[in-house]
N, C-alpha and C. Protein backbone atom coordinates (compact mmCIF):
# COMPACT_ATOMS: atom_id res chain seq x y z
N UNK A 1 -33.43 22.50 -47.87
CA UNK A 1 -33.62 21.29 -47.10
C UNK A 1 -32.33 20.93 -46.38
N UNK A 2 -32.53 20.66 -45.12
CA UNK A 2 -31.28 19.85 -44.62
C UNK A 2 -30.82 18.41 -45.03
N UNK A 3 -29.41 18.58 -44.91
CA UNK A 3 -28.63 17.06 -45.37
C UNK A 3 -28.89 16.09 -44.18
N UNK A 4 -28.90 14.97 -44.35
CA UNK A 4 -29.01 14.30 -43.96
C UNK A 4 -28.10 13.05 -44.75
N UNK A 5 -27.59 12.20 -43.62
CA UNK A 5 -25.83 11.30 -44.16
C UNK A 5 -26.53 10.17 -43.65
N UNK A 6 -26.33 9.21 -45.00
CA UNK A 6 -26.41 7.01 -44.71
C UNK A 6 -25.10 7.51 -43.45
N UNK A 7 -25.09 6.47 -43.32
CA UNK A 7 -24.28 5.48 -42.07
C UNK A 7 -23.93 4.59 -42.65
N UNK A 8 -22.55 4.72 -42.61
CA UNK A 8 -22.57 3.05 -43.51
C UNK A 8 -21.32 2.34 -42.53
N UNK A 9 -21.56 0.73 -42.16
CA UNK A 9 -20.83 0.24 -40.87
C UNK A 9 -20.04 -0.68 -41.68
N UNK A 10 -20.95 -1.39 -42.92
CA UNK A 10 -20.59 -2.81 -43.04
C UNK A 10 -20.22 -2.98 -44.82
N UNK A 11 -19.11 -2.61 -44.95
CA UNK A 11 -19.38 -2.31 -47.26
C UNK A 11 -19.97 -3.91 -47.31
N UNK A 12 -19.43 -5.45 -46.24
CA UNK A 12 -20.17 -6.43 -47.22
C UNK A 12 -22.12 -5.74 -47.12
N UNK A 13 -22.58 -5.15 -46.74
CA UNK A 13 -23.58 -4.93 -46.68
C UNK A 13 -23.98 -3.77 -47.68
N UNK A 14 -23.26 -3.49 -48.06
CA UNK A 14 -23.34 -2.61 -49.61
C UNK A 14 -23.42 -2.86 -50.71
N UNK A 15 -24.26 -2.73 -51.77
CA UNK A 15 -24.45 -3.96 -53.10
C UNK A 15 -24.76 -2.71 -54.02
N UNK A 16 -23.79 -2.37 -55.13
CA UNK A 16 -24.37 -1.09 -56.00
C UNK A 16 -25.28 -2.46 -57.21
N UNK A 17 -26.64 -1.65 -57.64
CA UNK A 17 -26.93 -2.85 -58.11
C UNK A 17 -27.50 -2.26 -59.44
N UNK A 18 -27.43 -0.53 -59.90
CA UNK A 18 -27.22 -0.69 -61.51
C UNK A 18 -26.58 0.82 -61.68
N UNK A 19 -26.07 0.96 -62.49
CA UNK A 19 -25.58 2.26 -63.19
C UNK A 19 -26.14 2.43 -64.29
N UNK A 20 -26.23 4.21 -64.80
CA UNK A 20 -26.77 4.58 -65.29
C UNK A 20 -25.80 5.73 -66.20
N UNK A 21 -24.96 5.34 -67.08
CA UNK A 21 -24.13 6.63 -67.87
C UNK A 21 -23.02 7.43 -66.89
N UNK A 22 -22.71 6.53 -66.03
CA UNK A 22 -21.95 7.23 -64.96
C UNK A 22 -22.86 8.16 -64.06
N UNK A 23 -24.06 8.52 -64.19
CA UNK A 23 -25.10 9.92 -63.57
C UNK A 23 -25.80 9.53 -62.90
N UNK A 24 -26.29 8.18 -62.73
CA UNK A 24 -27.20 7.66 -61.83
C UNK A 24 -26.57 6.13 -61.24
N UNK A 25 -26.40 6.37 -59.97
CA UNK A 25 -25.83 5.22 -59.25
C UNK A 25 -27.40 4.36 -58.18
N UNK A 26 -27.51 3.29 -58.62
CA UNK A 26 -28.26 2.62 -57.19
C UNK A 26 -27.44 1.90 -56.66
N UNK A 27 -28.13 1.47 -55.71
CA UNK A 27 -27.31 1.00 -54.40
C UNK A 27 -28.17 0.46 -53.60
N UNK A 28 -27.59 -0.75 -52.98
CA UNK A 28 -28.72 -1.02 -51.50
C UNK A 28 -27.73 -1.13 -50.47
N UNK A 29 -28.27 -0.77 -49.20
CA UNK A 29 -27.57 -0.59 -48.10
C UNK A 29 -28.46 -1.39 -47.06
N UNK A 30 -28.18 -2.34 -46.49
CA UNK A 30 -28.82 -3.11 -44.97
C UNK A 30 -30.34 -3.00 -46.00
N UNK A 31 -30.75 -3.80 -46.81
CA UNK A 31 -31.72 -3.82 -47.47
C UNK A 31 -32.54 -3.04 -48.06
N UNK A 32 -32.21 -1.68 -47.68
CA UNK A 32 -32.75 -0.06 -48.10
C UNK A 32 -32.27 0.20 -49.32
N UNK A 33 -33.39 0.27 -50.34
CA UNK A 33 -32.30 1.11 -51.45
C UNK A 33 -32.23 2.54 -51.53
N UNK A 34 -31.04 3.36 -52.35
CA UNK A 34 -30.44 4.51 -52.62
C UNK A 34 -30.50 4.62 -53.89
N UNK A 35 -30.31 5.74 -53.95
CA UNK A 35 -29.84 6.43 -55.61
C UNK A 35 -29.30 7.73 -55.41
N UNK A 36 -28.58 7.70 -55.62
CA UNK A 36 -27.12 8.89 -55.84
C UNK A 36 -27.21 9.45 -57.67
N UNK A 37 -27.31 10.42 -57.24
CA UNK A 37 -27.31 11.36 -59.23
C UNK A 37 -26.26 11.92 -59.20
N UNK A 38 -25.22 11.79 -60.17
CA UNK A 38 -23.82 12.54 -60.16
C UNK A 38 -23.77 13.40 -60.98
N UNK A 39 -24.53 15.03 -60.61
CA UNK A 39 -24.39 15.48 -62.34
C UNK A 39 -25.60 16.40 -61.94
N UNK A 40 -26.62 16.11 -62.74
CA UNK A 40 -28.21 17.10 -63.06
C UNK A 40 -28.10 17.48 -64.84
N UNK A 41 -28.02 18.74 -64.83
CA UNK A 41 -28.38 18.87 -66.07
C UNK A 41 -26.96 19.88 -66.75
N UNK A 42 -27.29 19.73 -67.76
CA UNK A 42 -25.62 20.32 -68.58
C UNK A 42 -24.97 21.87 -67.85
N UNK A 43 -25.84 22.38 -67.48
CA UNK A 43 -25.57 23.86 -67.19
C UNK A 43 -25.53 23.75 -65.33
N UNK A 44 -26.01 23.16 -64.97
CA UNK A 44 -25.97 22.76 -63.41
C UNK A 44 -25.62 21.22 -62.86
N UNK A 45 -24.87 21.62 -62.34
CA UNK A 45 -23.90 20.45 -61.27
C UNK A 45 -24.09 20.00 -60.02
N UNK A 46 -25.03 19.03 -60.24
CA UNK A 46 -25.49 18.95 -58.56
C UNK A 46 -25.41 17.60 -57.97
N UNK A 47 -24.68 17.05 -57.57
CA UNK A 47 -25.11 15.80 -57.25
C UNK A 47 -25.84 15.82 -55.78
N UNK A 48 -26.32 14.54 -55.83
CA UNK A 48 -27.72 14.45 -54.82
C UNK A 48 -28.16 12.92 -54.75
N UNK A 49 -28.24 12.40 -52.88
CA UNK A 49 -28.37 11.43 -52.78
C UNK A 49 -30.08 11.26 -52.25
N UNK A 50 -30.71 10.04 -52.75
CA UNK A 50 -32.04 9.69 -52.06
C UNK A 50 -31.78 8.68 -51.83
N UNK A 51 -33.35 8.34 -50.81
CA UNK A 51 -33.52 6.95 -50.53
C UNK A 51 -34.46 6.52 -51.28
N UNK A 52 -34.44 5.59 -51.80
CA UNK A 52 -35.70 4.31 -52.97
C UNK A 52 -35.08 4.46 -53.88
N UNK A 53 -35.71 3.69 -55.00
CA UNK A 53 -35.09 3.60 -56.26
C UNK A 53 -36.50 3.99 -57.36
N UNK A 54 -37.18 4.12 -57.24
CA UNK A 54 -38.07 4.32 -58.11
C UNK A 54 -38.45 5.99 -58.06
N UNK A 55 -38.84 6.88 -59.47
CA UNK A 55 -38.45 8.19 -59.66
C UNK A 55 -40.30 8.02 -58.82
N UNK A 56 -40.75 8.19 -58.72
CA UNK A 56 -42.13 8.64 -58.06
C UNK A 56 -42.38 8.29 -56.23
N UNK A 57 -41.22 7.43 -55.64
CA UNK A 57 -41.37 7.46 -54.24
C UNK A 57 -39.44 7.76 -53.98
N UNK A 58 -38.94 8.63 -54.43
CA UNK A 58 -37.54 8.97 -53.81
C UNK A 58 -37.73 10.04 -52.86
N UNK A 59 -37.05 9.52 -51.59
CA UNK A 59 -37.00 10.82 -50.49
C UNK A 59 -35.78 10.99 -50.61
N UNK A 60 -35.54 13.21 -51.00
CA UNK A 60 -34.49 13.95 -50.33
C UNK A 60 -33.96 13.54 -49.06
N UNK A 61 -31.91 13.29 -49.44
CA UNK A 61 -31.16 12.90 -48.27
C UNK A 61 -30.31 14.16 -48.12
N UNK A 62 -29.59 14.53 -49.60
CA UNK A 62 -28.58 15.19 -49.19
C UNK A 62 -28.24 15.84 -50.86
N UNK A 63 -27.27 17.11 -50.58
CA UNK A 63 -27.41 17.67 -52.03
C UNK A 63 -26.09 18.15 -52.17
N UNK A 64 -25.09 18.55 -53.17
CA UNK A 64 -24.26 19.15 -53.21
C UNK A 64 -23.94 19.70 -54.58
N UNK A 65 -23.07 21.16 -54.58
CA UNK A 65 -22.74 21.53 -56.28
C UNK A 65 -21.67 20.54 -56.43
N UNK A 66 -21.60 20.01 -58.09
CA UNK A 66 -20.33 19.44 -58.19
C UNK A 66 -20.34 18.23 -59.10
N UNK A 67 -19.75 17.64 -59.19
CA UNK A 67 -19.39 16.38 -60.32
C UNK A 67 -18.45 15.34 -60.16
N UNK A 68 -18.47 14.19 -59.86
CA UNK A 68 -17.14 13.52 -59.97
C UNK A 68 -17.20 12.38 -60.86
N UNK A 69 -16.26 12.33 -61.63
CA UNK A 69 -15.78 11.00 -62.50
C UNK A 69 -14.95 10.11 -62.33
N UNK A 70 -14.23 10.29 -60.66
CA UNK A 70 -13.91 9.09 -60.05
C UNK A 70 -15.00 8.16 -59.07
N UNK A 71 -16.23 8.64 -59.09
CA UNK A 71 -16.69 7.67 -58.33
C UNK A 71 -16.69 6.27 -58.60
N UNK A 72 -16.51 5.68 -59.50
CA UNK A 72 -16.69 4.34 -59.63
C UNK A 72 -15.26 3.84 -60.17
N UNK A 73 -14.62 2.97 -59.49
CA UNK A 73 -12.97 2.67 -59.91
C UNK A 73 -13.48 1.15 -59.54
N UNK A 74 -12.94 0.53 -60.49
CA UNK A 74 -13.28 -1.18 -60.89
C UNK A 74 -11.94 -1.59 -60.73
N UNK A 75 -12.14 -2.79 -60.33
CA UNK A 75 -10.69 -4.14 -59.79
C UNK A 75 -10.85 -5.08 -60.28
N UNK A 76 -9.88 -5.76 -60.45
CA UNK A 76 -9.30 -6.63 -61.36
C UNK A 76 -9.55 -6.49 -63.05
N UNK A 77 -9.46 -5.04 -63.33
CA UNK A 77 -9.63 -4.61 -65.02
C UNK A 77 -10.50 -5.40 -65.87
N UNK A 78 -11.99 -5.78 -64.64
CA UNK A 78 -13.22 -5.96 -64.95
C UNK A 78 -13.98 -4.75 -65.16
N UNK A 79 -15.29 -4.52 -65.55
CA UNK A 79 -16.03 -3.44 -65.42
C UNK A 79 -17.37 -3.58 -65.18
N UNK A 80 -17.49 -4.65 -63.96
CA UNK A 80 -18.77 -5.22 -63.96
C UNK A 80 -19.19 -4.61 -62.59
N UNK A 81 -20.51 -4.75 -62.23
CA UNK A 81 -20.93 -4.48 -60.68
C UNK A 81 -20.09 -4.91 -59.72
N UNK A 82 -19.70 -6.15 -59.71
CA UNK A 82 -19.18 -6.89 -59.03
C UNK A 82 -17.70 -6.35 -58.59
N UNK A 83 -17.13 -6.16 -60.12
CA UNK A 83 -15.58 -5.49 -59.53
C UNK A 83 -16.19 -4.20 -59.23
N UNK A 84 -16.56 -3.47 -58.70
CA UNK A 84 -16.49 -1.77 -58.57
C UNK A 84 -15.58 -2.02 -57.14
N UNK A 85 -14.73 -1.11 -56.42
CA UNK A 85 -14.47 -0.73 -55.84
C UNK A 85 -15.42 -0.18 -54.88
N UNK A 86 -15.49 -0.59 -53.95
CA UNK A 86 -16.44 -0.37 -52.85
C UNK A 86 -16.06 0.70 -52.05
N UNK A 87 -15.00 0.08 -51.43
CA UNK A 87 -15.00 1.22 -50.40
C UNK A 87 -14.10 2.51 -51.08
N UNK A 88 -13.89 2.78 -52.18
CA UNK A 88 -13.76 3.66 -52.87
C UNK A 88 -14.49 4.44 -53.00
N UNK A 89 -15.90 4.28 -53.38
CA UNK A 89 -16.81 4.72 -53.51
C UNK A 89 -17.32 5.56 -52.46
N UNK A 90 -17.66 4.43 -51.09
CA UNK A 90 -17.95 5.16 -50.34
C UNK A 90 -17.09 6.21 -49.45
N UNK A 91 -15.84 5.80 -49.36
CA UNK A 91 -14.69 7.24 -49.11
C UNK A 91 -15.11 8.56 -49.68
N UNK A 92 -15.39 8.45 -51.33
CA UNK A 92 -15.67 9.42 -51.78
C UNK A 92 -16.84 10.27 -51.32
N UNK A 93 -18.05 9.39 -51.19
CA UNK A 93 -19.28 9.78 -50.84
C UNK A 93 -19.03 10.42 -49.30
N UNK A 94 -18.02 9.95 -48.82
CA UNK A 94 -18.15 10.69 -47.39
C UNK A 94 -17.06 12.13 -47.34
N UNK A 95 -16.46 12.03 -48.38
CA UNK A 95 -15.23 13.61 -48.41
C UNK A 95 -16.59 14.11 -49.16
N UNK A 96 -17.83 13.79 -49.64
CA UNK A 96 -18.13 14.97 -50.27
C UNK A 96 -19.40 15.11 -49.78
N UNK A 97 -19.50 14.82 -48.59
CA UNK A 97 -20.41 14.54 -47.05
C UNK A 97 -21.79 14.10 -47.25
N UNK A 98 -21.83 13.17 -48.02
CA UNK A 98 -23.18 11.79 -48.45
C UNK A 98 -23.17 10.89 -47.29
N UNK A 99 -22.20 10.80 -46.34
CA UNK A 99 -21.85 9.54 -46.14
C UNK A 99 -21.26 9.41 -45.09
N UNK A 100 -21.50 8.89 -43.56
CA UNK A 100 -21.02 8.83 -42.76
C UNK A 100 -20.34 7.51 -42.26
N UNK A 101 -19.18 6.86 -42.91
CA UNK A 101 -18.27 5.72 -42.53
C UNK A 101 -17.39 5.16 -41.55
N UNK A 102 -18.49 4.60 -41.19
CA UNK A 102 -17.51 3.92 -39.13
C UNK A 102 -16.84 2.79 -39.80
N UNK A 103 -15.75 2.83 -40.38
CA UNK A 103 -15.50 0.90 -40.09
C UNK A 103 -14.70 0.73 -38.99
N UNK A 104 -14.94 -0.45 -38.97
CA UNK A 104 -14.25 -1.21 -37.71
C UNK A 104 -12.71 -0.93 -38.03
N UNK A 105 -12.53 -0.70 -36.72
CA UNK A 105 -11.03 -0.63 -36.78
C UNK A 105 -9.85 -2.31 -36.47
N UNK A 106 -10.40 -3.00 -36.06
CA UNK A 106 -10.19 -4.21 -35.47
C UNK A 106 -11.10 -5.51 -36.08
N UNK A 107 -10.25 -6.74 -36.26
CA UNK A 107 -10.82 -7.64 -36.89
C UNK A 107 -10.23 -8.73 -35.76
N UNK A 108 -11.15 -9.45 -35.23
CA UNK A 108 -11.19 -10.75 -34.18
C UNK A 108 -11.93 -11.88 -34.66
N UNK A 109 -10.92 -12.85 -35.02
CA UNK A 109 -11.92 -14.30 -34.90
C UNK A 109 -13.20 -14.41 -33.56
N UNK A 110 -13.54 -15.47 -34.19
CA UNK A 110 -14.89 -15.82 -32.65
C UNK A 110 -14.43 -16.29 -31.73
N UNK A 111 -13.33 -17.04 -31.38
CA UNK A 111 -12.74 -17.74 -29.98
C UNK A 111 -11.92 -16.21 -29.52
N UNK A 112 -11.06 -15.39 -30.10
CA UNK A 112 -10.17 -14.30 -29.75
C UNK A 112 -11.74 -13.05 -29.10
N UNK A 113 -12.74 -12.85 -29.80
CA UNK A 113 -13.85 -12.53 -29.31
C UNK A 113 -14.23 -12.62 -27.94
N UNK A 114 -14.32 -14.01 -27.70
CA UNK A 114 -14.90 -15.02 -26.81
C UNK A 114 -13.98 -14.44 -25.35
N UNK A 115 -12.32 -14.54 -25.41
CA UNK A 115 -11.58 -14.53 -24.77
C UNK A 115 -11.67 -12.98 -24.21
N UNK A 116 -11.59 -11.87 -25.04
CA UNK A 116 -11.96 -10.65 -24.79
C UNK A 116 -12.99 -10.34 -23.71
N UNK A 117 -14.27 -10.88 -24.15
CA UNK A 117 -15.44 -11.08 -23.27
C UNK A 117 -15.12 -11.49 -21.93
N UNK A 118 -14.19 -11.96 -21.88
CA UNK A 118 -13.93 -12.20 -20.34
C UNK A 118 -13.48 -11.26 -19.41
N UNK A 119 -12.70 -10.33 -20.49
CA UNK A 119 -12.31 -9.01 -19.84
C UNK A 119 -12.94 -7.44 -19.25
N UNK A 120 -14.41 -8.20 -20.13
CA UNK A 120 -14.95 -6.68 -20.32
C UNK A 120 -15.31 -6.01 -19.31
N UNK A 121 -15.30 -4.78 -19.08
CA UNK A 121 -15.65 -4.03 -17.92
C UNK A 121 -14.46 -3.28 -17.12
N UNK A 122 -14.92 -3.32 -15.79
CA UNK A 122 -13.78 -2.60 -15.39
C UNK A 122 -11.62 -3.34 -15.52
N UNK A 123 -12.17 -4.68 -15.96
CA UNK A 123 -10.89 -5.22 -16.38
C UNK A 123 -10.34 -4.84 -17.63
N UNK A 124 -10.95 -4.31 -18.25
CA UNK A 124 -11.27 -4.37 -19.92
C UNK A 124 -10.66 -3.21 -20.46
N UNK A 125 -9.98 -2.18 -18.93
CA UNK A 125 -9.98 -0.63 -18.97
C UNK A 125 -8.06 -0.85 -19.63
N UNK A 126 -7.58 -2.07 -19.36
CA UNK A 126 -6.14 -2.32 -19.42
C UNK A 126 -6.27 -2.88 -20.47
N UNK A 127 -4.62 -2.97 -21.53
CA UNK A 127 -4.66 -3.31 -22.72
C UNK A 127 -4.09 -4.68 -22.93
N UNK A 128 -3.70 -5.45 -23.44
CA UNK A 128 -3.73 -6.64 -23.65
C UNK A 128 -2.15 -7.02 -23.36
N UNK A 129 -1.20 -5.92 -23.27
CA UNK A 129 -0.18 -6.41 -23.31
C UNK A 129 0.37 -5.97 -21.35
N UNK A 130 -0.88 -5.76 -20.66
CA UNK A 130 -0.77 -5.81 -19.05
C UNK A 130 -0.93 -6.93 -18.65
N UNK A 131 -1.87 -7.82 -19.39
CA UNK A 131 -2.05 -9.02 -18.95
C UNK A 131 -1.47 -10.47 -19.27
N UNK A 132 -0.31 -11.00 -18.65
CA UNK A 132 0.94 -11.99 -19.29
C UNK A 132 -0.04 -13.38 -19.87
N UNK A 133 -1.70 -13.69 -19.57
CA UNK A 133 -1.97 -14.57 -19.94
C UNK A 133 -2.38 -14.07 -21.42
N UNK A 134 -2.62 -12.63 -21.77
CA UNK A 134 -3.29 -12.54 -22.88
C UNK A 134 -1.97 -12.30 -23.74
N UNK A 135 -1.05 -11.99 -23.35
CA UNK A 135 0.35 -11.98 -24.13
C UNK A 135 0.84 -13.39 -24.68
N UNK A 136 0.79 -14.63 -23.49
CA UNK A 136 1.11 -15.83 -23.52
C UNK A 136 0.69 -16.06 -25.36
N UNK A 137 -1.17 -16.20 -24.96
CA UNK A 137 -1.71 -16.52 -26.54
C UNK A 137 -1.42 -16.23 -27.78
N UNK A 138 -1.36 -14.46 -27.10
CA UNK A 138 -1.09 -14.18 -28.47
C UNK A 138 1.02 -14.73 -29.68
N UNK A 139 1.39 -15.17 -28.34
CA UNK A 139 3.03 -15.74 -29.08
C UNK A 139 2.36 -16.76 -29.80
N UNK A 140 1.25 -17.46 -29.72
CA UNK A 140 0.44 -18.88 -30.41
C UNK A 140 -0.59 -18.28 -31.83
N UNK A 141 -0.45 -16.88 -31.84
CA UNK A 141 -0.98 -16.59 -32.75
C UNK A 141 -2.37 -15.53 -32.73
N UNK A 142 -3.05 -16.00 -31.51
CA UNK A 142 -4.02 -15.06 -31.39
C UNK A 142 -3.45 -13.81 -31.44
N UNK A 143 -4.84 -12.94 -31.52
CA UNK A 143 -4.76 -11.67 -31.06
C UNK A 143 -3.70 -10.75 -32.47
N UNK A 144 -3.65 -11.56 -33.76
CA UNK A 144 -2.83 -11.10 -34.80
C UNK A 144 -3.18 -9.60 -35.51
N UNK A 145 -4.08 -9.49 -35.41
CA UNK A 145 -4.88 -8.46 -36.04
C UNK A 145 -5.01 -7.25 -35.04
N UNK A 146 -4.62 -7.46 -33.64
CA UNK A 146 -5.10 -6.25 -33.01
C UNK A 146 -4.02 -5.82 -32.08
N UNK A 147 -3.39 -4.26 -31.88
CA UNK A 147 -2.30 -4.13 -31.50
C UNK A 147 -2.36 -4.43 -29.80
N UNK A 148 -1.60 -4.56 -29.18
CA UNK A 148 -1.24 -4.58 -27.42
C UNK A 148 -1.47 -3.83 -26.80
N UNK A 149 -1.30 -2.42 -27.10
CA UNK A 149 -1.52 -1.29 -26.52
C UNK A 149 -2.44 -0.46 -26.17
N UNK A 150 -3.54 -1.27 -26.76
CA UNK A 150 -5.06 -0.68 -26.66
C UNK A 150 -5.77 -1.34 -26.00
N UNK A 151 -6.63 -0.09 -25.39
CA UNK A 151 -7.88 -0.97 -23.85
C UNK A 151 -8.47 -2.09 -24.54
N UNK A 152 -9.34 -3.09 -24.00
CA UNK A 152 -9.58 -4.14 -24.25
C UNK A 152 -10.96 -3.62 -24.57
N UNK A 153 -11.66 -3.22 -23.75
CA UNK A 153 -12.86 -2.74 -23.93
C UNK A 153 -12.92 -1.34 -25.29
N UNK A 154 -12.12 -0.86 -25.62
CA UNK A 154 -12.08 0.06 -27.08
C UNK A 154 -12.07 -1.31 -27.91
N UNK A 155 -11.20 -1.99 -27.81
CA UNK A 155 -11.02 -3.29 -29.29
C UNK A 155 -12.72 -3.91 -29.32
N UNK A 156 -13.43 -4.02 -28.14
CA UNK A 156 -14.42 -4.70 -28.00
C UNK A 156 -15.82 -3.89 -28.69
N UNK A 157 -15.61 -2.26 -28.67
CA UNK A 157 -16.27 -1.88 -29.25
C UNK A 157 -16.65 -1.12 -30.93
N UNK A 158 -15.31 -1.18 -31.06
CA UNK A 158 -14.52 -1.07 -32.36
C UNK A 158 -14.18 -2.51 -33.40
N UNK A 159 -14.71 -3.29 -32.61
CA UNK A 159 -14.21 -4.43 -33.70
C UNK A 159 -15.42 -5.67 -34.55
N UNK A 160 -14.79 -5.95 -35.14
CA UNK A 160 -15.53 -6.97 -36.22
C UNK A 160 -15.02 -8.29 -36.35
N UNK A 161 -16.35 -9.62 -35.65
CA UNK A 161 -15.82 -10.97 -35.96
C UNK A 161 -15.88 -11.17 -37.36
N UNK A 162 -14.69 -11.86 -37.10
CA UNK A 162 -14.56 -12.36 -38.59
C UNK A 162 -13.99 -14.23 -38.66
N UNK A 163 -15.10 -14.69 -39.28
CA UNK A 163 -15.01 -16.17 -39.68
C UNK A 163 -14.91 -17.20 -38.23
């Protein structure tokens, strides 16, 4: 069977929601659930991701030989769902090609957003530090999160409002 890779854009949109002996991971993703098997059986090593959670409607995603016992690394020397390490997880899942991970490279409030939008298009092709009004702001603070040197229109499509 061919592999086939989640997409994953957003980890707050990632919720692992039970474990199973370290060998069986669920997960929901953008409301879809998963199940990832880390393991198979004593003599064979296979891990293997589906979609659903229930053993009588799981569809084949993706398969590989192998084993890992770092997938799940917990924070703050809790050991609950809650602390797992997220994007740990999914790093892993994507070096061991489960998993295809865009994150945003860029984080913009909604007014720094807003201001961008004004640029977009063929203005949008220049980076932020061509333009002395978008320099002005940013000495006031905007624009903290995202470097000068990059087109306006890449930050615009690469990035994530935040708050």
């Amino acid at each position: 069977m061919k592999n086939k890779k989640l997409v994953i854009e957003n980890l707050d949109k990632l919720k692992i929601t039970s474990i199973k002996h370290n060998d069986v991971i669920h997960f929901k993703y953008d409301r879809k659930h998963y199940t990832f098997n880390n393991g198979g059986t004593e003599s064979t090593f296979v891990m293997t991701l589906y979609e659903g959670r229930c053993k009588c409607c799981l569809k084949y995603m993706a398969s590989r030989d192998g084993r890992s016992n770092e997938l799940l690394q917990y924070k703050y020397q809790r050991t609950t769902l809650n602390s797992i390490d997220k994007e740990n997880f999914v790093m892993l899942l994507q070096e061991y090609g489960f998993v295809e991970y865009k994150a945003c490279k860029f984080k913009v409030s909604q007014n720094e957003y807003c201001i961008l939008l004004n640029f977009e298009g063929n203005l949008g092709n220049k980076p932020i530090n061509r333009y002395v009004s978008l320099l002005e702001v940013k000495k006031y603070g905007l624009f903290r999160n995202v470097p000068d040197n990059v087109s306006i229109n890449e930050i615009l499509r690469n990035c994530e409002v935040v708050g």
